[in-house]
C-alpha atoms as a PDB file:
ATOM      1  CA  UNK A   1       0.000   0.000   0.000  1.00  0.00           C
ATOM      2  CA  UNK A   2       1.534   3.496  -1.119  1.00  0.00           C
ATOM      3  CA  UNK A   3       2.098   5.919   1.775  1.00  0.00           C
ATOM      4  CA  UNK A   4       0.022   9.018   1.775  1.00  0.00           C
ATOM      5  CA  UNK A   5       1.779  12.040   1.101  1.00  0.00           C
ATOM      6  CA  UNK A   6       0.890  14.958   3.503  1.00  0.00           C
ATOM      7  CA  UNK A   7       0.618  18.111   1.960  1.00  0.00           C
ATOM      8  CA  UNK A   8       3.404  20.531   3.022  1.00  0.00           C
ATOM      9  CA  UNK A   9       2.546  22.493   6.589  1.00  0.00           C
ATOM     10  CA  UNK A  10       0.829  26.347   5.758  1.00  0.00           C
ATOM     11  CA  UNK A  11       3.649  29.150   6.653  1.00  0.00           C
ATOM     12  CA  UNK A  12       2.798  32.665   5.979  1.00  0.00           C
ATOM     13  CA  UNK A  13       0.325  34.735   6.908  1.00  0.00           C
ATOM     14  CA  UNK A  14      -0.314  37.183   4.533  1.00  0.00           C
ATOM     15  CA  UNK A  15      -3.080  40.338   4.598  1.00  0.00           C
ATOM     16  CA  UNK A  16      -5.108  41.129   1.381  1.00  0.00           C
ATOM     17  CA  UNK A  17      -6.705  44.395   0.875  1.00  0.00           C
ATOM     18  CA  UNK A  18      -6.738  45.050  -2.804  1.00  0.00           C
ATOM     19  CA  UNK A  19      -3.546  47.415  -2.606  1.00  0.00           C
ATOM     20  CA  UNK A  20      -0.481  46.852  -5.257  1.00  0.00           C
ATOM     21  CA  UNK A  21       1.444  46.711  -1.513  1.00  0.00           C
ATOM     22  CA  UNK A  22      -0.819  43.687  -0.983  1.00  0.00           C
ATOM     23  CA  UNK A  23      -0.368  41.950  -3.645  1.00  0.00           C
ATOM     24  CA  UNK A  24       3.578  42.427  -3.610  1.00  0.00           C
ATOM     25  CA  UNK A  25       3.643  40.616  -0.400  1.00  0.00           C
ATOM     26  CA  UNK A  26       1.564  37.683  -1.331  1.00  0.00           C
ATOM     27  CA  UNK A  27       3.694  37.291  -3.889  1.00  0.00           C
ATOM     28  CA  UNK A  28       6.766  37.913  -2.126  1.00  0.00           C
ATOM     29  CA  UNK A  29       5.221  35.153   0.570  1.00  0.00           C
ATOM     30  CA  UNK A  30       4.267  33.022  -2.490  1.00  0.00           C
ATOM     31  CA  UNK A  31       8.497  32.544  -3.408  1.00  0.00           C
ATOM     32  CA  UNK A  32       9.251  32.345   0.411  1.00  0.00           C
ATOM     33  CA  UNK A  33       6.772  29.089   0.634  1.00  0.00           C
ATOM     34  CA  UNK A  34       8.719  27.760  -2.694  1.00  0.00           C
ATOM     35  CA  UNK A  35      12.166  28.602  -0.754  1.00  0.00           C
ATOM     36  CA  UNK A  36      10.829  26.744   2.801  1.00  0.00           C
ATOM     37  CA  UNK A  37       8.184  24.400   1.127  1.00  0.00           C
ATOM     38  CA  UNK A  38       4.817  25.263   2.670  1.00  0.00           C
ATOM     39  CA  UNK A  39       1.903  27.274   1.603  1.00  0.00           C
ATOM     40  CA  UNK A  40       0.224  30.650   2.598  1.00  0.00           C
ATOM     41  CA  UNK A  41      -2.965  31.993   3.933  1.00  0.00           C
ATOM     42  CA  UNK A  42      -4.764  34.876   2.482  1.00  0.00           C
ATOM     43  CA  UNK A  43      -6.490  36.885   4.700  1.00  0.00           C
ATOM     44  CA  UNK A  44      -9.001  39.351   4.579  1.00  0.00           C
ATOM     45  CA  UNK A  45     -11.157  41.054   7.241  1.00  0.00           C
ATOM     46  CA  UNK A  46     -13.686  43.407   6.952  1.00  0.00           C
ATOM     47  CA  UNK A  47     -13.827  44.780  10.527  1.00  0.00           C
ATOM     48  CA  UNK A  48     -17.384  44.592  10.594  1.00  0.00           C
ATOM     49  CA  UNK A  49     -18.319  42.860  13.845  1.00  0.00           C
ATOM     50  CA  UNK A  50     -18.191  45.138  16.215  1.00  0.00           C
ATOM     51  CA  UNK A  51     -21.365  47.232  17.429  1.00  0.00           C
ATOM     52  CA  UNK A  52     -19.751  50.517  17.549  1.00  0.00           C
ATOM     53  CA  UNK A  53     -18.893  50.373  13.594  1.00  0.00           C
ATOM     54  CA  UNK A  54     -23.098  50.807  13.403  1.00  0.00           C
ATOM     55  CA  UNK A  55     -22.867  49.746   9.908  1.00  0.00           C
ATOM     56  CA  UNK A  56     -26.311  49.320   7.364  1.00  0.00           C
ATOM     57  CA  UNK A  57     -26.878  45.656   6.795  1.00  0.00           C
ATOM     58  CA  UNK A  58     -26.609  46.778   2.916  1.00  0.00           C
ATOM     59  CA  UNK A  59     -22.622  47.870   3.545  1.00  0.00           C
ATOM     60  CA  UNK A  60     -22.255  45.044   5.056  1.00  0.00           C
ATOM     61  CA  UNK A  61     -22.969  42.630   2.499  1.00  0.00           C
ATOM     62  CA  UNK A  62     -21.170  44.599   0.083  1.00  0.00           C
ATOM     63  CA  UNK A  63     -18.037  44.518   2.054  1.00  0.00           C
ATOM     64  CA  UNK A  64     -18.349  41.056   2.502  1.00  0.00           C
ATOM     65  CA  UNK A  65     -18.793  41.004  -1.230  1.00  0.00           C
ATOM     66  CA  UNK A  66     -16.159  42.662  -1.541  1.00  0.00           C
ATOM     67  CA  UNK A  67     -13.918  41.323   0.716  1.00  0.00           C
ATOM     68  CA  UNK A  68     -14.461  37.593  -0.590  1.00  0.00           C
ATOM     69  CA  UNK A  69     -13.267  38.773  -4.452  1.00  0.00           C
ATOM     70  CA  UNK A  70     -10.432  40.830  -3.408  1.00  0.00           C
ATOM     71  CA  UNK A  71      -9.239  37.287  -1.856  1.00  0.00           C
ATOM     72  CA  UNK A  72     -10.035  35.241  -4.780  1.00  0.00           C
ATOM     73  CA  UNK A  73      -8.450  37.575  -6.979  1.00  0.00           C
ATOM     74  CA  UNK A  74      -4.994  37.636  -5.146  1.00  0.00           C
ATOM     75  CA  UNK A  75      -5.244  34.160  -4.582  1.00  0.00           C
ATOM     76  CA  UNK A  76      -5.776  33.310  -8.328  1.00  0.00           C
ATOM     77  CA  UNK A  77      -3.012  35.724  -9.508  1.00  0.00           C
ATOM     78  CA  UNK A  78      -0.847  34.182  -7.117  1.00  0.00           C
ATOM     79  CA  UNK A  79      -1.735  30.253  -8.294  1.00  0.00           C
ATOM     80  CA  UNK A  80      -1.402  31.615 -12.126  1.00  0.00           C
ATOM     81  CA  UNK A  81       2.085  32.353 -10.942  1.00  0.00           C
ATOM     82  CA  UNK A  82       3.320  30.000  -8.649  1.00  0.00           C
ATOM     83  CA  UNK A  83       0.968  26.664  -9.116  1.00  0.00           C
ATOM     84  CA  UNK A  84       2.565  24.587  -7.100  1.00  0.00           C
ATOM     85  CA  UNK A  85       1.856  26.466  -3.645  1.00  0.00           C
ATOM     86  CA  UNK A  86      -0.785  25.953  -1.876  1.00  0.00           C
ATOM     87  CA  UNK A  87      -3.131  28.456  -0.857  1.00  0.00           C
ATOM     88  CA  UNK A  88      -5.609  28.791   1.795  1.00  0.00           C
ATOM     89  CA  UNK A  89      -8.107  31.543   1.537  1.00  0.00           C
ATOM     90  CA  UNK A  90      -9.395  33.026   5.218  1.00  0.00           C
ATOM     91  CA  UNK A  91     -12.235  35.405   4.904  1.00  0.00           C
ATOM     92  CA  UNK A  92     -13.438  37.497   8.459  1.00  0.00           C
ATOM     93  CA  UNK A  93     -15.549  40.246  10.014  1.00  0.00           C
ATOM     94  CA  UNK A  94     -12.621  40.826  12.676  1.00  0.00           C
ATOM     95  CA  UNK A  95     -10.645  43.928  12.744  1.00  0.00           C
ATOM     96  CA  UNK A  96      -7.309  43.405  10.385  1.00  0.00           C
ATOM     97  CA  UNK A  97      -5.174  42.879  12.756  1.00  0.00           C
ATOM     98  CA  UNK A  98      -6.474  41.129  15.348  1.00  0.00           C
ATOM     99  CA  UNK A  99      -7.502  38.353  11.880  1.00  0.00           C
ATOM    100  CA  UNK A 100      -3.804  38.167  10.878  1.00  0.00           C
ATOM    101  CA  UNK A 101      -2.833  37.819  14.609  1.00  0.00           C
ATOM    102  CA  UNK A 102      -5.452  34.621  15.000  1.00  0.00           C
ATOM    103  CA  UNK A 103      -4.311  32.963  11.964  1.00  0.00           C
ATOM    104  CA  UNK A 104      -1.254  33.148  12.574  1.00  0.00           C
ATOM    105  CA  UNK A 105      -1.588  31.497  15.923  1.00  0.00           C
ATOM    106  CA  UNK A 106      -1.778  28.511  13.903  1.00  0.00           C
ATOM    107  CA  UNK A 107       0.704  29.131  11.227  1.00  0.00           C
ATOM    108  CA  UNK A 108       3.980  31.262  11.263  1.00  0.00           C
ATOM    109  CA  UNK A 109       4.811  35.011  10.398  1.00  0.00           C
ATOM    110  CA  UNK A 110       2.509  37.196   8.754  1.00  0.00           C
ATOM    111  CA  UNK A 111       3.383  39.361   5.786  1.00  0.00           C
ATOM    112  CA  UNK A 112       2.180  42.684   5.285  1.00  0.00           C
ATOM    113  CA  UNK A 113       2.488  45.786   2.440  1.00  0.00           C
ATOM    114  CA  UNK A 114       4.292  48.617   3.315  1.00  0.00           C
ATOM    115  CA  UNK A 115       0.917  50.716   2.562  1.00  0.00           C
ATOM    116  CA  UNK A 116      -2.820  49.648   2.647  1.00  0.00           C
ATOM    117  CA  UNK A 117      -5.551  51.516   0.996  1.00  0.00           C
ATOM    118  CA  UNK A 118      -6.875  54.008   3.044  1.00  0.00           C
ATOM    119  CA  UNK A 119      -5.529  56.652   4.872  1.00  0.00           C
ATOM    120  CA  UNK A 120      -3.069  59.528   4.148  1.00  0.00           C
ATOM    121  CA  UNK A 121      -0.106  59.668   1.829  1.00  0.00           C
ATOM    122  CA  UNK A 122       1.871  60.813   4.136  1.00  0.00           C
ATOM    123  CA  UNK A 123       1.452  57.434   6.323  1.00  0.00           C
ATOM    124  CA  UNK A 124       3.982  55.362   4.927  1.00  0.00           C
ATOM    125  CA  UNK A 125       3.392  52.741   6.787  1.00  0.00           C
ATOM    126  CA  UNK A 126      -0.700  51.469   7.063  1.00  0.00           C
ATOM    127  CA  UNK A 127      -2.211  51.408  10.284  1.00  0.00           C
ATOM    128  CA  UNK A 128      -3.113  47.520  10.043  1.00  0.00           C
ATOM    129  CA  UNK A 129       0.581  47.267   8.914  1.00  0.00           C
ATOM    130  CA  UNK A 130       1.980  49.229  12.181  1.00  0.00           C
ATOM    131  CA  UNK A 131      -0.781  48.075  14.590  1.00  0.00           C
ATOM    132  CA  UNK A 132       0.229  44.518  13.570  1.00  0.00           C
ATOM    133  CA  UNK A 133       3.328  45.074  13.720  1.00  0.00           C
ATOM    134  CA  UNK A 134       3.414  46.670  16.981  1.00  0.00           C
ATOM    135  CA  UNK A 135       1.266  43.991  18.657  1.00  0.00           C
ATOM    136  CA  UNK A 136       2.260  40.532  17.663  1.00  0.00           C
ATOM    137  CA  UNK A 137       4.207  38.071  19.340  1.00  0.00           C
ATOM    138  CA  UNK A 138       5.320  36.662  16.029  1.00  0.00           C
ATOM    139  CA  UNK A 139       7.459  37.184  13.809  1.00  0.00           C
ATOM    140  CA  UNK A 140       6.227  40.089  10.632  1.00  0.00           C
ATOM    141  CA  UNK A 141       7.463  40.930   7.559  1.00  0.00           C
ATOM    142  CA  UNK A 142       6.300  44.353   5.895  1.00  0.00           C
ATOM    143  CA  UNK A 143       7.486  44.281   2.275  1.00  0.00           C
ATOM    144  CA  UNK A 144       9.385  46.792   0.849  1.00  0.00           C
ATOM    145  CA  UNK A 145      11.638  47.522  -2.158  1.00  0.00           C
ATOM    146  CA  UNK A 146      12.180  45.082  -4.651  1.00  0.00           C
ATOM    147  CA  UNK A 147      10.449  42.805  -3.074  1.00  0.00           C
ATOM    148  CA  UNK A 148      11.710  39.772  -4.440  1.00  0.00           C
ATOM    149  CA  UNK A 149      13.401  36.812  -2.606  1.00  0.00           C
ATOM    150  CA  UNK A 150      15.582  36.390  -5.841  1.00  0.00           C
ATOM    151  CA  UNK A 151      17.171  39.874  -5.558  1.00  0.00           C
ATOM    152  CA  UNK A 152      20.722  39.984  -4.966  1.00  0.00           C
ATOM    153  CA  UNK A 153      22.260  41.015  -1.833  1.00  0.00           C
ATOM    154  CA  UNK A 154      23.291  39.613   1.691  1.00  0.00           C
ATOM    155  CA  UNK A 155      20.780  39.368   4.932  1.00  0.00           C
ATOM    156  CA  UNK A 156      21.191  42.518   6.859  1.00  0.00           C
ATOM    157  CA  UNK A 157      20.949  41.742  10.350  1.00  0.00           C
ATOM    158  CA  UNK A 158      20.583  45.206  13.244  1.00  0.00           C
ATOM    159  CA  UNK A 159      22.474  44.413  16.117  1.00  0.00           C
ATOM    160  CA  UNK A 160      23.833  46.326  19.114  1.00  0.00           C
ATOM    161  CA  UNK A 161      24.575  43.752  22.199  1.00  0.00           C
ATOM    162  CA  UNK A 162      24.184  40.373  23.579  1.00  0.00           C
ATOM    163  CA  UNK A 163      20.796  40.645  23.585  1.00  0.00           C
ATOM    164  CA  UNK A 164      20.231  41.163  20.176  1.00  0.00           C
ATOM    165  CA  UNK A 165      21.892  37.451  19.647  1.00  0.00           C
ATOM    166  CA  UNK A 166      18.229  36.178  19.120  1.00  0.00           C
ATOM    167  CA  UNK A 167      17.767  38.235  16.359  1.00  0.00           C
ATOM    168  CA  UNK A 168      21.354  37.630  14.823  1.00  0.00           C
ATOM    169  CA  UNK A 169      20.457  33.358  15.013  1.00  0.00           C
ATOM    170  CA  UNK A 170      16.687  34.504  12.949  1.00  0.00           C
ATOM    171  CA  UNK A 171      18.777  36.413  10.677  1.00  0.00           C
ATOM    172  CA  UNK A 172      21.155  33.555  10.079  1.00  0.00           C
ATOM    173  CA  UNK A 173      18.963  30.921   9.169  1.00  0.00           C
ATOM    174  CA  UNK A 174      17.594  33.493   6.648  1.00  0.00           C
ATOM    175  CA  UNK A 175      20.924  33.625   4.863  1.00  0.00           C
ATOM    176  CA  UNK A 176      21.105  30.140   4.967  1.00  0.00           C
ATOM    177  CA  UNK A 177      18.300  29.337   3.436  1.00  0.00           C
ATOM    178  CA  UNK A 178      19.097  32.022   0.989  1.00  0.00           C
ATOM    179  CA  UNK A 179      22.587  30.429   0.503  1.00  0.00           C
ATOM    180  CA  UNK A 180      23.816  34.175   1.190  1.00  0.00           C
ATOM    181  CA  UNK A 181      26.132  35.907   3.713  1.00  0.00           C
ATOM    182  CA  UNK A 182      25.122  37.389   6.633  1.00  0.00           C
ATOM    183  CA  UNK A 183      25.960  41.109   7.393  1.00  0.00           C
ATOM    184  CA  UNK A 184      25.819  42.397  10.730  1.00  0.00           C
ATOM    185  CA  UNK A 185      25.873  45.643  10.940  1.00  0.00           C
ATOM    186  CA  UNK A 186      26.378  46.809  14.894  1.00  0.00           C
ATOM    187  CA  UNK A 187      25.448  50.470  15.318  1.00  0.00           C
ATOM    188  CA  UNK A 188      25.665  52.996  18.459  1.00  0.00           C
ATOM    189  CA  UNK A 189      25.025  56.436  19.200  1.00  0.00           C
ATOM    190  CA  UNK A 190      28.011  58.294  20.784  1.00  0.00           C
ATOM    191  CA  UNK A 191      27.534  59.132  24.153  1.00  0.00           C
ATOM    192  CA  UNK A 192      29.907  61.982  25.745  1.00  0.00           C
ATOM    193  CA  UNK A 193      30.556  62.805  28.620  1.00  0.00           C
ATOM    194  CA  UNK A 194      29.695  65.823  30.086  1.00  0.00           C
ATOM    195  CA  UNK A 195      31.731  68.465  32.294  1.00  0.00           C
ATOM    196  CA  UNK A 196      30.617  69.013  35.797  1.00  0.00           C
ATOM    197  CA  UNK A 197      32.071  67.300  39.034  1.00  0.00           C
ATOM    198  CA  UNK A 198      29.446  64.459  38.831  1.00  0.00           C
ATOM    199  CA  UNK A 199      30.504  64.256  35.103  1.00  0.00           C
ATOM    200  CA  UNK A 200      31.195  60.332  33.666  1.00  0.00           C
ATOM    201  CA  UNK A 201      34.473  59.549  32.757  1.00  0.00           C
ATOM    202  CA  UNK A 202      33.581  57.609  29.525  1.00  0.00           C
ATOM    203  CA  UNK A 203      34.357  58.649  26.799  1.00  0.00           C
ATOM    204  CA  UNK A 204      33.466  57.508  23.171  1.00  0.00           C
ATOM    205  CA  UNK A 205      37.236  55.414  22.496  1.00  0.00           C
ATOM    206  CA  UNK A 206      35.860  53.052  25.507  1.00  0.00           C
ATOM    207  CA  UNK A 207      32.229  52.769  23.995  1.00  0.00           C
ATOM    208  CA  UNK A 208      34.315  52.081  20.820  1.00  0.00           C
ATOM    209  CA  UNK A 209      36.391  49.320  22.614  1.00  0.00           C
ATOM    210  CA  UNK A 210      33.166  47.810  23.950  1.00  0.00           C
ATOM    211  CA  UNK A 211      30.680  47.642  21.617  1.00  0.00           C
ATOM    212  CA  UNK A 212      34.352  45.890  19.501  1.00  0.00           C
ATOM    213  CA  UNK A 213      34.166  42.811  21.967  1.00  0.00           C
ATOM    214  CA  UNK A 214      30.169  42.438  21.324  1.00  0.00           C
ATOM    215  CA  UNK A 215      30.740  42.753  18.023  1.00  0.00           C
ATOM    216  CA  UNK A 216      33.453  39.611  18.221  1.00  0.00           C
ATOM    217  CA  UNK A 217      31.865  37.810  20.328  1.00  0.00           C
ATOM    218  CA  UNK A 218      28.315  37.607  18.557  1.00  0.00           C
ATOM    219  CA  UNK A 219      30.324  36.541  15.577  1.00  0.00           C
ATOM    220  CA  UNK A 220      32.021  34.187  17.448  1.00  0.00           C
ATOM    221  CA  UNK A 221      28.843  32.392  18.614  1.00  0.00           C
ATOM    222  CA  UNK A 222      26.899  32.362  15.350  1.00  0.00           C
ATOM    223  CA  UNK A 223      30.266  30.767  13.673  1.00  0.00           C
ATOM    224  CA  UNK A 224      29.564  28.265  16.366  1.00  0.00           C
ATOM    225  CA  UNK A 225      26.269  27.547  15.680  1.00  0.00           C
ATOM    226  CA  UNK A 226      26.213  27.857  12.293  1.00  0.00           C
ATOM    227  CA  UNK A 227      29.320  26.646  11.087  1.00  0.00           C
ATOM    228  CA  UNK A 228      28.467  26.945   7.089  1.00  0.00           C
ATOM    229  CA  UNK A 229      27.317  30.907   7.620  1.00  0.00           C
ATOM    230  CA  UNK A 230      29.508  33.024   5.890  1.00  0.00           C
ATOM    231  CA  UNK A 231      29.418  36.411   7.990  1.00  0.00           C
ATOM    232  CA  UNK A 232      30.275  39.826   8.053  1.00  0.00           C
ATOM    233  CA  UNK A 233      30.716  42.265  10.568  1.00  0.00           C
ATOM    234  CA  UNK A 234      30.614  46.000  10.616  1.00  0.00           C
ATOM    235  CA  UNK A 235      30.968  48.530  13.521  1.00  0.00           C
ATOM    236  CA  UNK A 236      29.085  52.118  12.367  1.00  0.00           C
ATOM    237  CA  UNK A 237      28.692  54.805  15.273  1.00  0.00           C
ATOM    238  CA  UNK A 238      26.666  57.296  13.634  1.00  0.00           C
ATOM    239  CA  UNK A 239      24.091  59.785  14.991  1.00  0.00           C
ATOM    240  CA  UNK A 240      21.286  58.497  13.266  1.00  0.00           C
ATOM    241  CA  UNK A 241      21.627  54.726  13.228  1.00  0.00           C
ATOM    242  CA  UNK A 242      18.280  54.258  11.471  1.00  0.00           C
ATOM    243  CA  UNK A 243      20.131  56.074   8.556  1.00  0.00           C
ATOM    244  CA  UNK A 244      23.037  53.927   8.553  1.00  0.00           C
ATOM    245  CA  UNK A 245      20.518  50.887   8.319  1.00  0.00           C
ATOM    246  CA  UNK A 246      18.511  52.295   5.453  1.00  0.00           C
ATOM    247  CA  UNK A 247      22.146  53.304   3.545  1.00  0.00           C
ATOM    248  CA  UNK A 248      22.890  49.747   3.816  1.00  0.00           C
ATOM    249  CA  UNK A 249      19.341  47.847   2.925  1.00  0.00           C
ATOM    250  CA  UNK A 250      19.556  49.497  -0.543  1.00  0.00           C
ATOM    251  CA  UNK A 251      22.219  46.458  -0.942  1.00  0.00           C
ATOM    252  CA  UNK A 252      20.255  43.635   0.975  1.00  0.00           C
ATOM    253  CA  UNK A 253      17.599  40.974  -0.264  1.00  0.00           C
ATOM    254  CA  UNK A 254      16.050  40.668   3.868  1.00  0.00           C
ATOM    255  CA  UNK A 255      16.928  43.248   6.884  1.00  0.00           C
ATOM    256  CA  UNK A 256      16.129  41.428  10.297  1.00  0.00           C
ATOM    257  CA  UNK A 257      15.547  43.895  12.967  1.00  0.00           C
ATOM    258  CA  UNK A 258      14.820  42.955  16.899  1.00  0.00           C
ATOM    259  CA  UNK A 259      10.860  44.868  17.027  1.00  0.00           C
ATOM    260  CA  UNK A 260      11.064  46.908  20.408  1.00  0.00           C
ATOM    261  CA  UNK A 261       7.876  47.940  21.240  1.00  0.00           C
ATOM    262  CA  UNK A 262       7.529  51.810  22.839  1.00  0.00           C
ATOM    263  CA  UNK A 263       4.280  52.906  24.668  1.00  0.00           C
ATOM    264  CA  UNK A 264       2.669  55.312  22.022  1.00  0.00           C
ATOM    265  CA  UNK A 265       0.005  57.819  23.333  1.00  0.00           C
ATOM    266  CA  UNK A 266      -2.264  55.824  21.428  1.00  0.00           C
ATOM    267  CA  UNK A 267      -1.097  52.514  22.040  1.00  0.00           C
ATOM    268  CA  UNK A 268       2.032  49.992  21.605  1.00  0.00           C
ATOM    269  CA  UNK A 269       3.856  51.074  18.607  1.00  0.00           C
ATOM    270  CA  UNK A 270       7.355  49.750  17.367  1.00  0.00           C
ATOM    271  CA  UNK A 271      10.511  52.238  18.697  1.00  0.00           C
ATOM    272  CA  UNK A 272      11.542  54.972  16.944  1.00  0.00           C
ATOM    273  CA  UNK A 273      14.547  53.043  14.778  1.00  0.00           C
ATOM    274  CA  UNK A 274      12.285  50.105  14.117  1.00  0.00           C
ATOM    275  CA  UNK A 275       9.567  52.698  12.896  1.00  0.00           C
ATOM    276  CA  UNK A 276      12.601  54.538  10.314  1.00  0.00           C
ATOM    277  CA  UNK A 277      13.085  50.924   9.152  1.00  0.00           C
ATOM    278  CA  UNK A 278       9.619  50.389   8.140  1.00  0.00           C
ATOM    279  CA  UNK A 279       8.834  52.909   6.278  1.00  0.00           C
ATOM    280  CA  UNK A 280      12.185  53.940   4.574  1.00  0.00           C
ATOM    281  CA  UNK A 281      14.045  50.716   4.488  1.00  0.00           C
ATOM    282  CA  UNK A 282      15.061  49.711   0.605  1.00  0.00           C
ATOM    283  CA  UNK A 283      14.203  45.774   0.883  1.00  0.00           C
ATOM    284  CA  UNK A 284      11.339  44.014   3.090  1.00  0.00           C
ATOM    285  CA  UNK A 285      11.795  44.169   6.329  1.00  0.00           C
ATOM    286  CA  UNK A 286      11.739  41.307   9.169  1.00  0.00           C
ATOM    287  CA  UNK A 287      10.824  41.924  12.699  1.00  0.00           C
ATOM    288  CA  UNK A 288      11.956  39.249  15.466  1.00  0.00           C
ATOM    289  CA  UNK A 289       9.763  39.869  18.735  1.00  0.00           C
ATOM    290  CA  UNK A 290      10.892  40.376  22.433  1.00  0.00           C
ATOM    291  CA  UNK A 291       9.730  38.917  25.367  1.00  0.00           C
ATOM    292  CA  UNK A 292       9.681  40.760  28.604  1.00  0.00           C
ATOM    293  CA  UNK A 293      10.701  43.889  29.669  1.00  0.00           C
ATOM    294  CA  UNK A 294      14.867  44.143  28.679  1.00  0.00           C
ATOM    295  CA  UNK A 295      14.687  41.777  26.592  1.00  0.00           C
ATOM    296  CA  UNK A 296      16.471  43.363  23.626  1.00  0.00           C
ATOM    297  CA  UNK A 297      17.900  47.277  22.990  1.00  0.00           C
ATOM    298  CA  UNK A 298      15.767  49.894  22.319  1.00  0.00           C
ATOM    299  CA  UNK A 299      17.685  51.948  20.316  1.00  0.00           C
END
């Protein structure tokens, strides 16, 4: 009797709104599944369950409508291109982001488009994109660039100490299943020291020595673990560090980031640096959570 072949496991979670941004990153998902062989999810939510949205039955049914050919659309367009992933259609009346967060409780990291249909031009990032992004314990990718998994260029990994190291391991099985190096880049503010009796005696050639032996010895344990990674290492101490990190994405297929979360006046939103990244960076962009307060820098 011939064994029965399971189908390969569902990875990416990946939100459809009928933006070219959406589509990009189903299709940008739709290579990943050939690279890792699974499938995706498509999902779309109208946001229409709650009471307060005191919606007409009528607009309802037309979002719904809506909502269920935007998803057959992308999910045709995707098959006509890549027939040999599978593709699971998920269709909702949740808000956005709470839908991509549910799915993906069952599944893996959820994709996103740099910029959704509504809202302002001036919002370069869509508020489904940054809510989701702010709130997940998961791992997100918002696609940017040239957003294809082909694209030359090394994984760009943002580091700054030891407890970035979780990040630096995510970022290093991306370049190996890329077959590509791995570029850290390690980047610091200066901090000087100001006059004054109380004033602190350290000054930016011992920051310089210090952030030097993190540098060495985060390469030193990912050579360990990973023994056929090639790496690279570079030390940048630059004012704006977000800058440095959008310079050097212009040059990278993935950038893996560590997503802080800050305490916005209108909820959790990524920090400040993670924010740059996501809506300037020049290639799509990867956010590894942290757990518990420390766990991670938040510059």
């Amino acid at each position: 009797m011939a064994a029965v072949q399971r189908p390969p496991r569902l990875g990416s979670v990946v939100g459809v709104d009928g933006s070219k941004s959406a589509l990009s990153a189903a299709l940008w998902s739709a290579e990943e599944a050939i690279l890792r062989v699974t499938g995706l999810f498509l999902v779309h939510a109208t946001d229409t369950e709650a009471p307060a949205r005191s919606l007409f039955q009528a607009e309802i049914d037309e979002s719904r409508r809506t909502g269920r050919e935007l998803l057959d659309v992308t999910a045709a367009t995707v098959s006509a291109r890549h027939p040999d992933v599978p593709v699971v259609k998920e269709f909702g009346d949740r808000p956005p982001s709470e839908a991509l967060r549910h799915t993906a409780a069952l599944s893996g990291t959820i994709v996103v488009g740099h910029r959704g249909r509504g809202g302002f031009a001036a919002l370069l990032l869509g508020s489904v994109g940054l809510r989701t992004a702010a709130t997940v314990d998961r791992p997100v990718v918002v696609v940017r660039g040239h957003s294809v998994p082909g694209r030359p260029g090394a994984v760009l990994a943002a580091v700054r100490d030891d407890h970035d190291l979780g990040c630096a391991r995510a970022a290093a099985r991306e370049a190996l299943l890329r077959q590509r190096t791995l570029r850290l880049l390690h980047g610091w503010r200066a901090v000087w020291a100001r006059r004054g009796r109380t004033a602190s005696r350290y000054h930016p050639c011992d920051q310089a020595a210090d952030h030097v032996l993190a540098r060495s010895r985060m390469e030193g344990l990912l050579r360990d673990e990973f023994p056929g990674l090639k790496t690279e290492i570079e030390g940048v101490r630059n004012p704006s560090v977000a800058g440095a990190l959008v310079e050097a994405s212009r040059d990278a297929c993935l950038l893996v980031v560590g997503g802080h979360r800050g305490p916005g006046c209108l909820g959790p939103t990524p920090g400040r640096t993670t924010l740059a990244l996501l809506q300037h960076a020049r290639c799509p962009v990867e956010l590894i959570p942290r757990h518990g307060p420390g766990h991670g820098s938040t510059s």
